[in-house]
C-alpha atoms as a PDB file:
ATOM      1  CA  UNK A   1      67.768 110.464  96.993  1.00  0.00           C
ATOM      2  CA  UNK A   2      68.946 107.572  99.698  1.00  0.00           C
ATOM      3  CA  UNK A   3      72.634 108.432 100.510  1.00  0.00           C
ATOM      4  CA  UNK A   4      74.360 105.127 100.444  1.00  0.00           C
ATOM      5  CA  UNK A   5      77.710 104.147 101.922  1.00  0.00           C
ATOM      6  CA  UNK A   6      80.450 101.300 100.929  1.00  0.00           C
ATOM      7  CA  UNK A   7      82.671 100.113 103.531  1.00  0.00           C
ATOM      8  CA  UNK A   8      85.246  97.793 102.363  1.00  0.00           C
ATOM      9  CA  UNK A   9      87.067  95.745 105.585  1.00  0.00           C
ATOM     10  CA  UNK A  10      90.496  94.186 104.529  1.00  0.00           C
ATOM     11  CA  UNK A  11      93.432  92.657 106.586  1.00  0.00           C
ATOM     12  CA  UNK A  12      95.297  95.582 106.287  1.00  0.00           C
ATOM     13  CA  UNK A  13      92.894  98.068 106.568  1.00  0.00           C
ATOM     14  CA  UNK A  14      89.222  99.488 106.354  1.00  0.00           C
ATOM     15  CA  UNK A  15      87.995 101.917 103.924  1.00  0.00           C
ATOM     16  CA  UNK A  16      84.561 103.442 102.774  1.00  0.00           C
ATOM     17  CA  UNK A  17      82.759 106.363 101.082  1.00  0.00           C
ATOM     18  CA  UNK A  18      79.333 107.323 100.045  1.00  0.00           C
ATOM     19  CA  UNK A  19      78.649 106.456  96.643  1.00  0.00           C
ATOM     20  CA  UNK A  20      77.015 108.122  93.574  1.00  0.00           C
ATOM     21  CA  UNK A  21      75.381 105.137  91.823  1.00  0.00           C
ATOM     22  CA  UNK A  22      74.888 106.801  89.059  1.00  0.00           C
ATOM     23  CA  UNK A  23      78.615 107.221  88.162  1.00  0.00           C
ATOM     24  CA  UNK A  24      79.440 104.485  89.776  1.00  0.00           C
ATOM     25  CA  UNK A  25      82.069 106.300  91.641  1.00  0.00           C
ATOM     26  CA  UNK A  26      83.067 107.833  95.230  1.00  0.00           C
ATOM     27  CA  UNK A  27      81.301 110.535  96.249  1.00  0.00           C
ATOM     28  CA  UNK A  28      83.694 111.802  97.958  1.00  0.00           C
ATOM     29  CA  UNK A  29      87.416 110.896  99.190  1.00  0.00           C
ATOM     30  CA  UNK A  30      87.446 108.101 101.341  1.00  0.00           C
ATOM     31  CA  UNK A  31      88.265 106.907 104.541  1.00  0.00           C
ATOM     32  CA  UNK A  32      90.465 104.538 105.701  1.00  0.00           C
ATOM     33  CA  UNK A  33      91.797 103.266 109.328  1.00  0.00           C
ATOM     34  CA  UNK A  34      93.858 100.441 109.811  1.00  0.00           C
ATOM     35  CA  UNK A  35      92.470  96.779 110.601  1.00  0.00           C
ATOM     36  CA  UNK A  36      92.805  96.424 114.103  1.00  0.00           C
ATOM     37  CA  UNK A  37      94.911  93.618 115.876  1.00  0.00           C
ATOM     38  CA  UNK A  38      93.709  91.234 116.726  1.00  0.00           C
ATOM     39  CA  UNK A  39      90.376  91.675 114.158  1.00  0.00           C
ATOM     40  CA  UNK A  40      87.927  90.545 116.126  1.00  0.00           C
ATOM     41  CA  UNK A  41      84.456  91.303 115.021  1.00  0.00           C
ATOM     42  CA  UNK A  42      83.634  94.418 118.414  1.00  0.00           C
ATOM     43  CA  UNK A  43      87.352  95.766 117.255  1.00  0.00           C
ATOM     44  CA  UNK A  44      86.371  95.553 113.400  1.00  0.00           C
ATOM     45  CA  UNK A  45      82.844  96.880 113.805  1.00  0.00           C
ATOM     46  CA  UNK A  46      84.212  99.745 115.682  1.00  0.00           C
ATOM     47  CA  UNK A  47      86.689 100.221 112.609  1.00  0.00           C
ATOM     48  CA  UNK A  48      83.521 100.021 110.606  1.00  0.00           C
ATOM     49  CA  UNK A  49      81.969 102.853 112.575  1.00  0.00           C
ATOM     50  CA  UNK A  50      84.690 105.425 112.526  1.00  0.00           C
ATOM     51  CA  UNK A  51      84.756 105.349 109.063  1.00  0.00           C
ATOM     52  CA  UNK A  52      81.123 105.945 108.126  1.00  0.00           C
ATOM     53  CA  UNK A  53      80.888 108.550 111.120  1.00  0.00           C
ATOM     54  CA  UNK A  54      84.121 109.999 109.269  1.00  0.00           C
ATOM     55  CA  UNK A  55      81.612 111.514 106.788  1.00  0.00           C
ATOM     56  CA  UNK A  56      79.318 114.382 107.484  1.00  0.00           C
ATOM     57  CA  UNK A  57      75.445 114.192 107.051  1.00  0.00           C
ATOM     58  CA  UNK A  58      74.688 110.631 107.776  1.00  0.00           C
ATOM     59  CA  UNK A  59      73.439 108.053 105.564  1.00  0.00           C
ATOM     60  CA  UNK A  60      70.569 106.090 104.920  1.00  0.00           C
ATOM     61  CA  UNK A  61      72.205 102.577 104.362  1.00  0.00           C
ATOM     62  CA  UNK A  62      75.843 100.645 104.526  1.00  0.00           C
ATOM     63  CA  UNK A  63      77.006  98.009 102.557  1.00  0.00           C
ATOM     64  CA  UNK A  64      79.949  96.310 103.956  1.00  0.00           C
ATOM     65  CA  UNK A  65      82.525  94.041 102.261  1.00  0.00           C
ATOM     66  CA  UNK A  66      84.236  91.341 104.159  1.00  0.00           C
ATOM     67  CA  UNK A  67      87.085  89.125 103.577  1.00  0.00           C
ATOM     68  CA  UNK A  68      86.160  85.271 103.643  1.00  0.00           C
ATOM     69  CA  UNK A  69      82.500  83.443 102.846  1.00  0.00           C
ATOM     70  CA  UNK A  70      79.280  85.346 103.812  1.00  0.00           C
ATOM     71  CA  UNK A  71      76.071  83.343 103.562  1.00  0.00           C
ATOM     72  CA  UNK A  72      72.684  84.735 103.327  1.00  0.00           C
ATOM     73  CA  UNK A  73      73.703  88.658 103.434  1.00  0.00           C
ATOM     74  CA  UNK A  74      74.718  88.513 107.041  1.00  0.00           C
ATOM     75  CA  UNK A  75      76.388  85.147 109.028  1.00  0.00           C
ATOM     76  CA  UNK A  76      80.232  84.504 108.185  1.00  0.00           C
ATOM     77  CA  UNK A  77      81.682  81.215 107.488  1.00  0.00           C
ATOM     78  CA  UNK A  78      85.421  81.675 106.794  1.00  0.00           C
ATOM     79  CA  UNK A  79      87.819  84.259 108.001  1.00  0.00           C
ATOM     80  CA  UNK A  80      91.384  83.900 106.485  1.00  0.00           C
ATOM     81  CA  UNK A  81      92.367  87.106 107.186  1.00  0.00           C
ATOM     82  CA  UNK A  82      90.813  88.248 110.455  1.00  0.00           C
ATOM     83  CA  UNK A  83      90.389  86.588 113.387  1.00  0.00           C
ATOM     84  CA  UNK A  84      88.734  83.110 113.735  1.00  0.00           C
ATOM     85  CA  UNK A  85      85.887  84.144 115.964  1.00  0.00           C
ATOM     86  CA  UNK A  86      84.290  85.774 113.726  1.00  0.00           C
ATOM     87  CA  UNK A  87      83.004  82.538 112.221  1.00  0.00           C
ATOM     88  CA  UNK A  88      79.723  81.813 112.908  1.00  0.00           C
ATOM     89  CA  UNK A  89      78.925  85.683 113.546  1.00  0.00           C
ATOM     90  CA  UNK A  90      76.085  87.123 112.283  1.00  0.00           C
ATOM     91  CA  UNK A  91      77.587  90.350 110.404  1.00  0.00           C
ATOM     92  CA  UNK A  92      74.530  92.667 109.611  1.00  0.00           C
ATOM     93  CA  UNK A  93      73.301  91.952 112.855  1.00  0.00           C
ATOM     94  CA  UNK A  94      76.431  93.235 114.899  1.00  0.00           C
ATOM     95  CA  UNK A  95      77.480  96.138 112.388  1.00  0.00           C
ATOM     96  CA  UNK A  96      74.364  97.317 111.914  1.00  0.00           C
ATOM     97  CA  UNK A  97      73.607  97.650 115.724  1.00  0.00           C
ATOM     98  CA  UNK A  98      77.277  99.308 115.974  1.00  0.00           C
ATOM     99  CA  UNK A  99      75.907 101.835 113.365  1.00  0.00           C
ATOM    100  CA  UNK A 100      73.057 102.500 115.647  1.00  0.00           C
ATOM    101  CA  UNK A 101      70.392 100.750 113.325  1.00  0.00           C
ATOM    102  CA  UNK A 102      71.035 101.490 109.969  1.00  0.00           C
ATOM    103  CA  UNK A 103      69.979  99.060 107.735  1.00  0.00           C
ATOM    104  CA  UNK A 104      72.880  97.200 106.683  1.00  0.00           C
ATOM    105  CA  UNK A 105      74.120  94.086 104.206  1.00  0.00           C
ATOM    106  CA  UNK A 106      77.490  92.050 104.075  1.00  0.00           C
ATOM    107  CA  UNK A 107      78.837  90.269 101.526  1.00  0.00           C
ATOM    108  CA  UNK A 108      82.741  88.676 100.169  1.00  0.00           C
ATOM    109  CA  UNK A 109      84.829  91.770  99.387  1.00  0.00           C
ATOM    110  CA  UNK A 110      86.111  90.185  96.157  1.00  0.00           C
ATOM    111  CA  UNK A 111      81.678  89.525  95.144  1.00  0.00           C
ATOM    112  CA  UNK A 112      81.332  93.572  95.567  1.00  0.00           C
ATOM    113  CA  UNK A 113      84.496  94.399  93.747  1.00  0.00           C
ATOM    114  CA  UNK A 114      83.131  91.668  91.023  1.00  0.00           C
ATOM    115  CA  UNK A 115      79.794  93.149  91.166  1.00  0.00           C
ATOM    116  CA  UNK A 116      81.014  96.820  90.592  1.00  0.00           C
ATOM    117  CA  UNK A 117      83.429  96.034  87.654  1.00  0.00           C
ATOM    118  CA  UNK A 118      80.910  94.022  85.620  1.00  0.00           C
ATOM    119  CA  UNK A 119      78.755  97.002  85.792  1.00  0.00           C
ATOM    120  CA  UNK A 120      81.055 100.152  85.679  1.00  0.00           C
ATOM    121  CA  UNK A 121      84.683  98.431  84.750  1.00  0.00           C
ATOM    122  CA  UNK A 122      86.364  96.038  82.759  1.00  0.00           C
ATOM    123  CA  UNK A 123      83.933  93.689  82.749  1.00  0.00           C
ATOM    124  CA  UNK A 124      80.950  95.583  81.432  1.00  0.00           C
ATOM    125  CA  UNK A 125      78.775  94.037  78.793  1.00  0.00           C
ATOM    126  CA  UNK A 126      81.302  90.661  78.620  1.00  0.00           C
ATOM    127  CA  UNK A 127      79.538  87.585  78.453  1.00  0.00           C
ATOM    128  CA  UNK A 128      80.565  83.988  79.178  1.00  0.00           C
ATOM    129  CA  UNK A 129      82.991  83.216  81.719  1.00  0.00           C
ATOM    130  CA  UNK A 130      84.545  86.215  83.900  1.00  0.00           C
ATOM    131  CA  UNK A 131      87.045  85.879  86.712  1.00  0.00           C
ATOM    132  CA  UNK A 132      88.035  88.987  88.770  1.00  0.00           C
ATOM    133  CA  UNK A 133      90.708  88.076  91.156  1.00  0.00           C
ATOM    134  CA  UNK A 134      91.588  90.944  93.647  1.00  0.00           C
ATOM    135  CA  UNK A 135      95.558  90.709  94.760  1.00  0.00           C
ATOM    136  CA  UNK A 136      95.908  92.249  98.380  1.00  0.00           C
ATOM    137  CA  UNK A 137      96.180  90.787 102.103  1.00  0.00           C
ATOM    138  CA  UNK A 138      95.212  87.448 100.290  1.00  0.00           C
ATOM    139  CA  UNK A 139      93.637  86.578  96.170  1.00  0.00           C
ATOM    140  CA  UNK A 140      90.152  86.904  96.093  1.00  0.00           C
ATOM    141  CA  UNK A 141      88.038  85.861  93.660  1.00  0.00           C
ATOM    142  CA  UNK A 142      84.822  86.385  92.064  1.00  0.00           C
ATOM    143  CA  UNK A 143      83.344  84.138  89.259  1.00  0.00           C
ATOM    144  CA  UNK A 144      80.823  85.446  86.599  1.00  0.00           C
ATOM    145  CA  UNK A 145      78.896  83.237  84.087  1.00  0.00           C
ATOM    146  CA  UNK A 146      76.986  85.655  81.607  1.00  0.00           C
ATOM    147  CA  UNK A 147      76.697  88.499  84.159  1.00  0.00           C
ATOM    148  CA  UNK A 148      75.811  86.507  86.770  1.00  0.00           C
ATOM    149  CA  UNK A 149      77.889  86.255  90.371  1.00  0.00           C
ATOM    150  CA  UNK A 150      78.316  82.954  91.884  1.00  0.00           C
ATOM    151  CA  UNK A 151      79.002  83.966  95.234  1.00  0.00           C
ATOM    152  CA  UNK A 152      81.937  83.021  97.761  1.00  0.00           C
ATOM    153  CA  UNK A 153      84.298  81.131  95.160  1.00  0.00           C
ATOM    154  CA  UNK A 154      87.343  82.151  97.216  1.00  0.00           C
ATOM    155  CA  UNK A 155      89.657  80.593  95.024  1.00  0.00           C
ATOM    156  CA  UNK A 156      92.742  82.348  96.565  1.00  0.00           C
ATOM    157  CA  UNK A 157      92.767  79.213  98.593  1.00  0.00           C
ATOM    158  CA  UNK A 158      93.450  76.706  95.632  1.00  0.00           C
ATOM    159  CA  UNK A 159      96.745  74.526  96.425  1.00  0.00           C
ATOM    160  CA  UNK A 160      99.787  76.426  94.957  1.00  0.00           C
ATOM    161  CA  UNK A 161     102.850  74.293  95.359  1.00  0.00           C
ATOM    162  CA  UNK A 162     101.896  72.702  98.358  1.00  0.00           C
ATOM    163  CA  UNK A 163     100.500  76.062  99.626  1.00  0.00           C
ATOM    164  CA  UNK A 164      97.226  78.361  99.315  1.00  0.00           C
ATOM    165  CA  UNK A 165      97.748  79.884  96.263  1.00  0.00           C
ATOM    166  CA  UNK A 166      97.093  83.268  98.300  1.00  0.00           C
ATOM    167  CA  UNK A 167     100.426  82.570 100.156  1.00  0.00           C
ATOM    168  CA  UNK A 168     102.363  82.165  97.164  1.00  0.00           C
ATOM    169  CA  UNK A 169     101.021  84.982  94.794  1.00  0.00           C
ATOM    170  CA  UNK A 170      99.003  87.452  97.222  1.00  0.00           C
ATOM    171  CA  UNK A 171     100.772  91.222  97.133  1.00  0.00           C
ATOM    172  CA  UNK A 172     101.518  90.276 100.902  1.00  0.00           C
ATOM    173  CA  UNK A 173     103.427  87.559  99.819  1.00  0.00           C
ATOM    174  CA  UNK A 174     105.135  89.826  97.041  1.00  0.00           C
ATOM    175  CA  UNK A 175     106.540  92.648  99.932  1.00  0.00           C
ATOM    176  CA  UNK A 176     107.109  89.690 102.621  1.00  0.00           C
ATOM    177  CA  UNK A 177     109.701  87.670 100.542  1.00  0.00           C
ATOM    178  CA  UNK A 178     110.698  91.113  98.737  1.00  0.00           C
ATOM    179  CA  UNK A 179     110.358  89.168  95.363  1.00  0.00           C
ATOM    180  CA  UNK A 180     111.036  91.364  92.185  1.00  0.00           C
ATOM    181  CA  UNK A 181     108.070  91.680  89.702  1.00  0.00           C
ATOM    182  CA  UNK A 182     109.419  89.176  87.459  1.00  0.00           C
ATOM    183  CA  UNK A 183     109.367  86.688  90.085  1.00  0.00           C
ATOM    184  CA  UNK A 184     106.261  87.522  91.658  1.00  0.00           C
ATOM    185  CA  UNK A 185     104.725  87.836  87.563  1.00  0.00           C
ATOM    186  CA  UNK A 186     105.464  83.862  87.308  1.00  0.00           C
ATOM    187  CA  UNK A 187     104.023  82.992  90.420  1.00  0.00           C
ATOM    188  CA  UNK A 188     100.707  84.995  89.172  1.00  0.00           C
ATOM    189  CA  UNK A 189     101.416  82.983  85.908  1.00  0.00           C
ATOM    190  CA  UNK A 190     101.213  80.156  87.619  1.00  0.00           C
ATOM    191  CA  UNK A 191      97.945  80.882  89.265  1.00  0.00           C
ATOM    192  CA  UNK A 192      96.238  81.870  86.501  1.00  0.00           C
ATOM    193  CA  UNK A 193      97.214  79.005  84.529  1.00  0.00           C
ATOM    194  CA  UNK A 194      95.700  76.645  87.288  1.00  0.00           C
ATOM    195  CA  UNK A 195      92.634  78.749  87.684  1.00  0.00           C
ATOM    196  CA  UNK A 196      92.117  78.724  83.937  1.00  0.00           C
ATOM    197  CA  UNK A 197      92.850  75.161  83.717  1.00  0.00           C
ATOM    198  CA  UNK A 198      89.575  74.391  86.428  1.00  0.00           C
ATOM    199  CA  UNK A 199      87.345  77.556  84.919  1.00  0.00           C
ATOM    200  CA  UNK A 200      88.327  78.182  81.024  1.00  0.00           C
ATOM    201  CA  UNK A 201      87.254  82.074  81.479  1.00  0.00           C
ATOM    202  CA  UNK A 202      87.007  84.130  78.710  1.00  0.00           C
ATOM    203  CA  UNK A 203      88.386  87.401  81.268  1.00  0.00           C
ATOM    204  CA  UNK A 204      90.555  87.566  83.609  1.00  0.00           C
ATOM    205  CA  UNK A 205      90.198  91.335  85.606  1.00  0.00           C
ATOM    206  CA  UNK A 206      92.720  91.804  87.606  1.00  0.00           C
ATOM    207  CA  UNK A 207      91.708  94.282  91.093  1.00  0.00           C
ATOM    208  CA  UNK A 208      93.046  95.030  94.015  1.00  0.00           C
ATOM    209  CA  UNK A 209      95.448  97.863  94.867  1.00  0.00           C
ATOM    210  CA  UNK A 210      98.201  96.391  92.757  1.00  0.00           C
ATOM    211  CA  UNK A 211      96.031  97.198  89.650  1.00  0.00           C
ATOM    212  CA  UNK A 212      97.462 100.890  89.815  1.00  0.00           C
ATOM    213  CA  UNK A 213     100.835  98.993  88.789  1.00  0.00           C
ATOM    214  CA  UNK A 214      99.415  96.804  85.902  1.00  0.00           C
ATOM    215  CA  UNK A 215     101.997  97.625  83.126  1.00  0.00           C
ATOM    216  CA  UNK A 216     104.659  96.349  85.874  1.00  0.00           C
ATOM    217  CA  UNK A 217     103.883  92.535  85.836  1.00  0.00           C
ATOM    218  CA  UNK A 218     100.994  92.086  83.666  1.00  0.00           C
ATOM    219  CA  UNK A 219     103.287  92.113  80.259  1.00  0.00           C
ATOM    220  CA  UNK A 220     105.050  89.759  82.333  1.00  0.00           C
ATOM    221  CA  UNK A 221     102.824  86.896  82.036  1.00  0.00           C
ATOM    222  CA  UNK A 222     103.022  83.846  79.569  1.00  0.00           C
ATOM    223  CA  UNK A 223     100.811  81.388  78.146  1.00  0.00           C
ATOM    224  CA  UNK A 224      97.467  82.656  79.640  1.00  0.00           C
ATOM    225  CA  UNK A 225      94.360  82.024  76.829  1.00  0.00           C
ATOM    226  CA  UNK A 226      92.011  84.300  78.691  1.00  0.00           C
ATOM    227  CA  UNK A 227      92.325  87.908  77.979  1.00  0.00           C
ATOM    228  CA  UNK A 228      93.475  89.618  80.684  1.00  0.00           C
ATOM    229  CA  UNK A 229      92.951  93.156  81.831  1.00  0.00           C
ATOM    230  CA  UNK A 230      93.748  94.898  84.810  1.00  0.00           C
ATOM    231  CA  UNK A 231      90.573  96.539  87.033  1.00  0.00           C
ATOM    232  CA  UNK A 232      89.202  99.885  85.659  1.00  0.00           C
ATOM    233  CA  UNK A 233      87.818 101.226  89.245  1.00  0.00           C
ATOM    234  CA  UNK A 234      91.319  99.259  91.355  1.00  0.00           C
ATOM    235  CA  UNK A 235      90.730  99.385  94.460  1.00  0.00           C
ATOM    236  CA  UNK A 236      87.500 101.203  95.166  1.00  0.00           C
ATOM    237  CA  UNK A 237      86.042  98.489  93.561  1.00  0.00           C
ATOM    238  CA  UNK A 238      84.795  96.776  96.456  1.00  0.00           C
ATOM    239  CA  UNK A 239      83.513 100.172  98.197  1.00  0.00           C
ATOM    240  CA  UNK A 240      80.957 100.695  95.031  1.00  0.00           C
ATOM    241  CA  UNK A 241      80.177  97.001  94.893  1.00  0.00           C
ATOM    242  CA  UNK A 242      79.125  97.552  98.552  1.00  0.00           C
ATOM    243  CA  UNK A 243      77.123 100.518  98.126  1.00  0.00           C
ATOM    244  CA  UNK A 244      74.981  98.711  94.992  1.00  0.00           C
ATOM    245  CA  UNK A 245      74.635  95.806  96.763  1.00  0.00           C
ATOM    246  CA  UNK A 246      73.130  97.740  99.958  1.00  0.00           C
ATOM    247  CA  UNK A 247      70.790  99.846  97.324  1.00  0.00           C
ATOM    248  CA  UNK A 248      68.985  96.626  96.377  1.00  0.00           C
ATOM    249  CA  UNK A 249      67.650  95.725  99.605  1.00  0.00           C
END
């Protein structure tokens, strides 16, 4: 059996595991270093490769998660969160040469976290309309219509008061103006209400790491048709979404 690794790069840090596919789980306890500064694509590749050479035994492939538009498994178009020259750069190519050849794919962190929690998580078996929006660095955002992904929404950079909405209702934005959960709950509020507004989902999944605190804001929140629910596999979502989007090449 292929042993097959997720690696999930973020703006605050990057994190992987191999993955059992069958649970739909880590394999083991993963691995995280901090996002270096500035993330440049040589500083985050290197991140890249201490975490999969964290792991004992080797692996047969990586999937890798990355934070802004990625066309065609590999080249990236937008980098909100990392620095600008990565646009343009052709991901697989560079991380899988870092990895010393392993074959390797690359695709929008929120897609793999989308991609795992349709098939293990909260959104398993829903039809219609599904919207998973990850809360972290930035919002990111992963659109479903009957099971099926369409890629690189990014919606966490809809106008929010004059703002990307990611600026005004990220968890970044949450610690950095030190806003209480009631506070930050409305702001979310008003998100979703836009987002639901332009989509009409039928379920909202909420991911990211502040899915472990759920019960703290999402009783909070008014007015929203959708049913909303918070992430079943939080933040490892995007690790597993990696590792079954890698098994499929």
């Amino acid at each position: 059996m292929e042993k097959i690794f997720g690696v999930d790069i973020g703006g605050s840090g990057i994190k992987g595991a191999p993955v059992d596919l069958e649970r739909g789980d880590l394999a083991q306890e993963r691995f995280k270093v901090l996002t270096p500064h500035p993330a440049t694509p040589d500083a985050v590749a290197e991140g890249v490769k201490q975490v999969v050479e964290n792991f004992e035994g080797g692996c047969d492939r990586v999937g890798i998660t990355f934070p802004g538009v990625v066309t065609d498994g590999a080249t990236i178009r937008t980098a909100a969160n990392v620095d600008k020259s990565w646009i343009d750069v052709d991901a697989r190519a560079l991380l899988g040469e870092k990895l010393g050849g392993l074959p390797v794919t690359v695709l929008n962190d929120a897609d793999a976290a989308g991609v795992a929690e349709m098939h293990f998580g909260a959104g398993r078996g829903r039809k219609g309309t599904v919207l998973l929006l990850t809360f972290g660095t930035g919002i990111g955002s992963a659109l479903f219509s009957d099971g099926i992904l369409v890629p690189n929404t990014e919606l966490g950079h809809l106008e929010l008061d004059g703002h990307d909405a990611e600026h005004r209702a990220s968890t970044k934005a949450k610690e950095d103006h030190d806003l209480s959960w009631e506070h930050w709950a409305r702001r979310v509020q008003k998100y979703l209400a836009h987002v639901e507004m332009l989509f009409s989902p039928e379920l909202f999944v909420i991911g990211g790491g502040i899915s472990r605190k759920a019960h703290k804001f999402l009783p909070l929140i008014e007015g929203i048709k959708a049913e909303i629910v918070p992430a079943q596999l939080q933040n490892n979502a995007g690790i597993v979404g990696a590792a079954m989007t890698a098994s499929r090449m």
